[in-house]
Protein backbone atom coordinates (compact mmCIF):
# COMPACT_ATOMS: atom_id res chain seq x y z
CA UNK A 1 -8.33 13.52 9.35
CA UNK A 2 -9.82 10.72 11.33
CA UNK A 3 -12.50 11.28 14.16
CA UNK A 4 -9.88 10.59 16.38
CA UNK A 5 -7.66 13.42 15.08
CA UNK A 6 -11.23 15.70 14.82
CA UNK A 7 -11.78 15.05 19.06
CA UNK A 8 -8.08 15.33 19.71
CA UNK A 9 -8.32 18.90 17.52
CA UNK A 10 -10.84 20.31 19.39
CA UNK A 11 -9.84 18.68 23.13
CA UNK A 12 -12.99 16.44 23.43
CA UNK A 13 -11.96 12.84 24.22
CA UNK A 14 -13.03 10.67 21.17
CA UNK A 15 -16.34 9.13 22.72
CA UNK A 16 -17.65 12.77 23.81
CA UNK A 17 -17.11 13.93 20.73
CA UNK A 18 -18.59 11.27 19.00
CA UNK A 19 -22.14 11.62 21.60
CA UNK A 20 -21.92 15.26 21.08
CA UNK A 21 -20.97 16.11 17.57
CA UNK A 22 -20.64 12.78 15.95
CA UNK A 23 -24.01 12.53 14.36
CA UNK A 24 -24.24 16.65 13.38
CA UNK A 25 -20.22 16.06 11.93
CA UNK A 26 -21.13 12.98 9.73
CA UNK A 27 -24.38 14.53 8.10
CA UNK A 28 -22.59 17.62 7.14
CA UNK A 29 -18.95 16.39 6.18
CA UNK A 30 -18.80 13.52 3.69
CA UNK A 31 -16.47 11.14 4.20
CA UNK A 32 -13.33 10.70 1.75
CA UNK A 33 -12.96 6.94 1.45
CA UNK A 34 -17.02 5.47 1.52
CA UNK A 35 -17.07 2.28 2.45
CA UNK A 36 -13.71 2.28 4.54
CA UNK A 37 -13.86 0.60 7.99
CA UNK A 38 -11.43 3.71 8.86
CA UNK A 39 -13.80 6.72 8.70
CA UNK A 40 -11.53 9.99 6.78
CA UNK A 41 -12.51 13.26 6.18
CA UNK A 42 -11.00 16.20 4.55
CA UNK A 43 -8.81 18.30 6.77
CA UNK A 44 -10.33 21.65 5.09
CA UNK A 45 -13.96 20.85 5.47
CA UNK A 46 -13.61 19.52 9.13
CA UNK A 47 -11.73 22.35 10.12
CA UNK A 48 -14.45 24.12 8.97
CA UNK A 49 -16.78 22.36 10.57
CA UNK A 50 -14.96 22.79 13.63
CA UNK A 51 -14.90 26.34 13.45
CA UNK A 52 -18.77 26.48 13.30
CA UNK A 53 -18.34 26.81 9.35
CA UNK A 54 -20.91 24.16 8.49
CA UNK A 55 -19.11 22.88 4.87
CA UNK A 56 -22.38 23.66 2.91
CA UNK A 57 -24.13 20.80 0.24
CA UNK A 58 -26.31 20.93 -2.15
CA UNK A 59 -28.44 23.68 -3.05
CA UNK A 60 -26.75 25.23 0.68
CA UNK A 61 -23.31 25.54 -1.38
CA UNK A 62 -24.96 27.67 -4.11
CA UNK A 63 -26.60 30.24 -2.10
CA UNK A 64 -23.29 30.11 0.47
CA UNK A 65 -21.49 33.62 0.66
CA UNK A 66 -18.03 33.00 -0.69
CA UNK A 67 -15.98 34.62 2.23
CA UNK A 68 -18.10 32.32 4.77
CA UNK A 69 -16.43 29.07 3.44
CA UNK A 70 -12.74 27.56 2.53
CA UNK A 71 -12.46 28.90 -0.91
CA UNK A 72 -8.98 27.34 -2.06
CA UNK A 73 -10.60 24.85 -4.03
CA UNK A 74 -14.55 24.68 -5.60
CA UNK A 75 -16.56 22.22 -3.76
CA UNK A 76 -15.76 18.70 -5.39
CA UNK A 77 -12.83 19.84 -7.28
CA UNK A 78 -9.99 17.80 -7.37
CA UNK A 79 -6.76 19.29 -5.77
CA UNK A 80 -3.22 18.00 -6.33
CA UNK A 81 -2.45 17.16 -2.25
CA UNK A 82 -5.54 14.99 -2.16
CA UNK A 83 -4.07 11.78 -0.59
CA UNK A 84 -4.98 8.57 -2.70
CA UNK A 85 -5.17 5.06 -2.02
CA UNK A 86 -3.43 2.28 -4.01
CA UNK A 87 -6.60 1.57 -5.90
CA UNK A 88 -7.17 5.67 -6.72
CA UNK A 89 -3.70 6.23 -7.80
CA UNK A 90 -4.32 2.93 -9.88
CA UNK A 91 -7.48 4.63 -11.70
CA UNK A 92 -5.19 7.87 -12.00
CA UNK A 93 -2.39 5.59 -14.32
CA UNK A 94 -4.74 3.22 -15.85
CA UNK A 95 -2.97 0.61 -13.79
CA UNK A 96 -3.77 -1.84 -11.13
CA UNK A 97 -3.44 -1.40 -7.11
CA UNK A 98 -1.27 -4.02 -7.06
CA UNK A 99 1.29 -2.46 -9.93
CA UNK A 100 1.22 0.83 -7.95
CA UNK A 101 2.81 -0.76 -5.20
CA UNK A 102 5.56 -2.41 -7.59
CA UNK A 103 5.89 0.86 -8.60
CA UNK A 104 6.41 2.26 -4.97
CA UNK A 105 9.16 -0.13 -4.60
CA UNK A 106 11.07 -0.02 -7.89
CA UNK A 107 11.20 3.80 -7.48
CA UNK A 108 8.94 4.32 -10.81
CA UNK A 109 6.71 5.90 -8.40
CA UNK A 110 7.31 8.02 -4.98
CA UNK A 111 6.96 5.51 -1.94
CA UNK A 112 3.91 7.75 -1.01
CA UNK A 113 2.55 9.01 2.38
CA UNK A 114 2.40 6.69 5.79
CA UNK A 115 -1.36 7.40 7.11
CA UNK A 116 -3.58 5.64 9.58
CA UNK A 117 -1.60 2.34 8.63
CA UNK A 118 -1.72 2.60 4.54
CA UNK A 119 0.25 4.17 2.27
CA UNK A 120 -1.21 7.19 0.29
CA UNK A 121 0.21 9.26 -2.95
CA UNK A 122 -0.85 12.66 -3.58
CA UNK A 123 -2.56 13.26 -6.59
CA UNK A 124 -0.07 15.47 -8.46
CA UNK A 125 2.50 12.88 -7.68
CA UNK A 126 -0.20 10.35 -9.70
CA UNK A 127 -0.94 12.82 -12.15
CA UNK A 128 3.12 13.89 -13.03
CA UNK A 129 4.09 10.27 -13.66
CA UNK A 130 1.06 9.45 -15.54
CA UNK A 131 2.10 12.95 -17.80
CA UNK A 132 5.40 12.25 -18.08
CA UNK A 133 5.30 10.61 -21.34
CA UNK A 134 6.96 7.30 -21.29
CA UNK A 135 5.03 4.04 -21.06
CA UNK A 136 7.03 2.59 -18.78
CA UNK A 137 4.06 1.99 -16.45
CA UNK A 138 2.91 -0.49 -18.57
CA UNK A 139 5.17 -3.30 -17.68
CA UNK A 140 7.01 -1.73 -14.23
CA UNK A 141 10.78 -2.92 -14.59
CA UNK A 142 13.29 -3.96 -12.23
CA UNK A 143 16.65 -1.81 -11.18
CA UNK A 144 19.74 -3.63 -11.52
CA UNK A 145 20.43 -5.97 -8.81
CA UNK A 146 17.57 -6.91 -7.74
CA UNK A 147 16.97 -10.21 -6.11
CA UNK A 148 13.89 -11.11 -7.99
CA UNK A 149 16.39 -10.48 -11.43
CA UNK A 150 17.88 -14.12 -10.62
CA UNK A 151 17.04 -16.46 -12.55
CA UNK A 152 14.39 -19.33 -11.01
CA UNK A 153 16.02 -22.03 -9.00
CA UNK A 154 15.93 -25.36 -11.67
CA UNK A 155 12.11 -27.49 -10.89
CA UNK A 156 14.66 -30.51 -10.23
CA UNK A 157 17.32 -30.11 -8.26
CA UNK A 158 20.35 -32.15 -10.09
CA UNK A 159 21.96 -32.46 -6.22
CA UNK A 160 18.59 -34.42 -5.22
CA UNK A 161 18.91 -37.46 -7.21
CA UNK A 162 22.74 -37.14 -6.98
CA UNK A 163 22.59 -37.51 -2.64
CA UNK A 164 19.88 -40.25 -3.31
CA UNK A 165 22.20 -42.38 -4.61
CA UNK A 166 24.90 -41.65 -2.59
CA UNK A 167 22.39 -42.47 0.16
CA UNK A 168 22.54 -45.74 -0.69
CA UNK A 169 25.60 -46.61 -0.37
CA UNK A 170 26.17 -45.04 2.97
CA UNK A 171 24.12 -43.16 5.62
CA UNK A 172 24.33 -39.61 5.04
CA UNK A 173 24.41 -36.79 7.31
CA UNK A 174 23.83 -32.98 6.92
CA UNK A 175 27.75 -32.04 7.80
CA UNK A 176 28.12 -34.55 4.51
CA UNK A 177 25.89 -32.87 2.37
CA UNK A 178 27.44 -29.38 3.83
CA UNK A 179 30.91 -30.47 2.71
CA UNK A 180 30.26 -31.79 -0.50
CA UNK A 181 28.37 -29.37 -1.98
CA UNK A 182 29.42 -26.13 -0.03
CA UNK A 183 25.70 -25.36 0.97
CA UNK A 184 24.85 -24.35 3.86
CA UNK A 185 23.18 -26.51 6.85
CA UNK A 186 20.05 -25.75 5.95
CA UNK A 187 19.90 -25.52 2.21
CA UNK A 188 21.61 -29.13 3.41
CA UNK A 189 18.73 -30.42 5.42
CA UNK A 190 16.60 -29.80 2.56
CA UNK A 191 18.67 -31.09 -0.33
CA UNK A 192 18.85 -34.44 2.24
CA UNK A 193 15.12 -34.57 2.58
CA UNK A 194 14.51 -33.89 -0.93
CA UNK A 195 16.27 -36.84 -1.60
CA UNK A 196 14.61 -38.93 0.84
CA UNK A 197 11.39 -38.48 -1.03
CA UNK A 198 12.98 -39.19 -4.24
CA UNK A 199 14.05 -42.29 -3.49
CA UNK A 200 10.88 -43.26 -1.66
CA UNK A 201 12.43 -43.51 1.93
């Protein structure tokens, strides 16, 4: 939850809240991303807090009476809905942030959670493809079809030098190019001014 969600839960406008509880909140419930410009907390603990069930800390969490406090899961456990970012799922597979989000769009991994503008996986979702036993993740593949399975466009364009000379012998306009080669207009424009740097004009 963000602090915004926190005021909304308990009908305070976000800057009363903040003046009120803001300072009492942030002492007692850590955040779950430190060093985030977006502040996040977990949705058990500031519930919690909200319902004048102070998350204990510390040696407070020891001495605690177990049916005072959320008892689902042990203080600092991990639990398999935790939300991750790219960069925690990453640490889950052994992989980069940037390869999770290859794998978020080549289906190898769940497109995750929209939150607060980001995209979060939970961590049994991290956790059951790192277990599943294949090392695909190691080199995230392609499906079939896929744009980006083409093969790159030639450095040197054969057309180029081809128009350039053709250029010389009469002025050349895009509907030209467009007929000759069956490109479009634009692919046209460029192929023409391609060609007007090759031949130094």
């Amino acid at each position: 939850m963000t602090e915004d969600d926190i005021a909304a839960a308990t009908g305070l406008p976000v800057h009363t809240w903040r003046r009120r509880h803001g300072a009492t909140f942030r002492a007692r419930v850590p955040v779950v991303n430190p060093g985030e410009r977006l502040r996040l907390y977990d949705e058990e603990q500031a519930r919690a807090f909200m319902n004048g069930k102070h998350w204990p800390t510390g040696a407070t969490a020891e001495a605690a009476d177990d049916e005072q406090w959320p008892t689902a899961v042990p203080q600092g456990a991990e639990h398999p809905e935790d939300l991750l970012t790219d960069k925690e799922t990453g640490n889950v597979l052994g992989v980069g942030d940037s390869t999770v989000r290859a794998y978020a769009t080549t289906g190898y991994l769940p497109a995750g959670i929209e939150r607060h503008g980001r995209t979060w996986w939970p961590r049994r979702t991290a956790e059951a493809r790192r277990d599943a036993g294949d090392q695909h993740h190691a080199t995230p593949g392609r499906r079939p079809g896929d744009p980006r399975n083409r093969a790159p466009r030639p450095r040197h364009d054969p057309r180029v030098p081809e128009i350039a000379e053709l250029a010389t012998r009469a002025p050349l306009t895009t509907a030209d190019v467009v007929q000759r080669f069956g490109v479009s207009e634009r692919t046209a424009q460029r192929l023409l001014a391609a060609a007007r740097t090759h031949s130094g004009t």
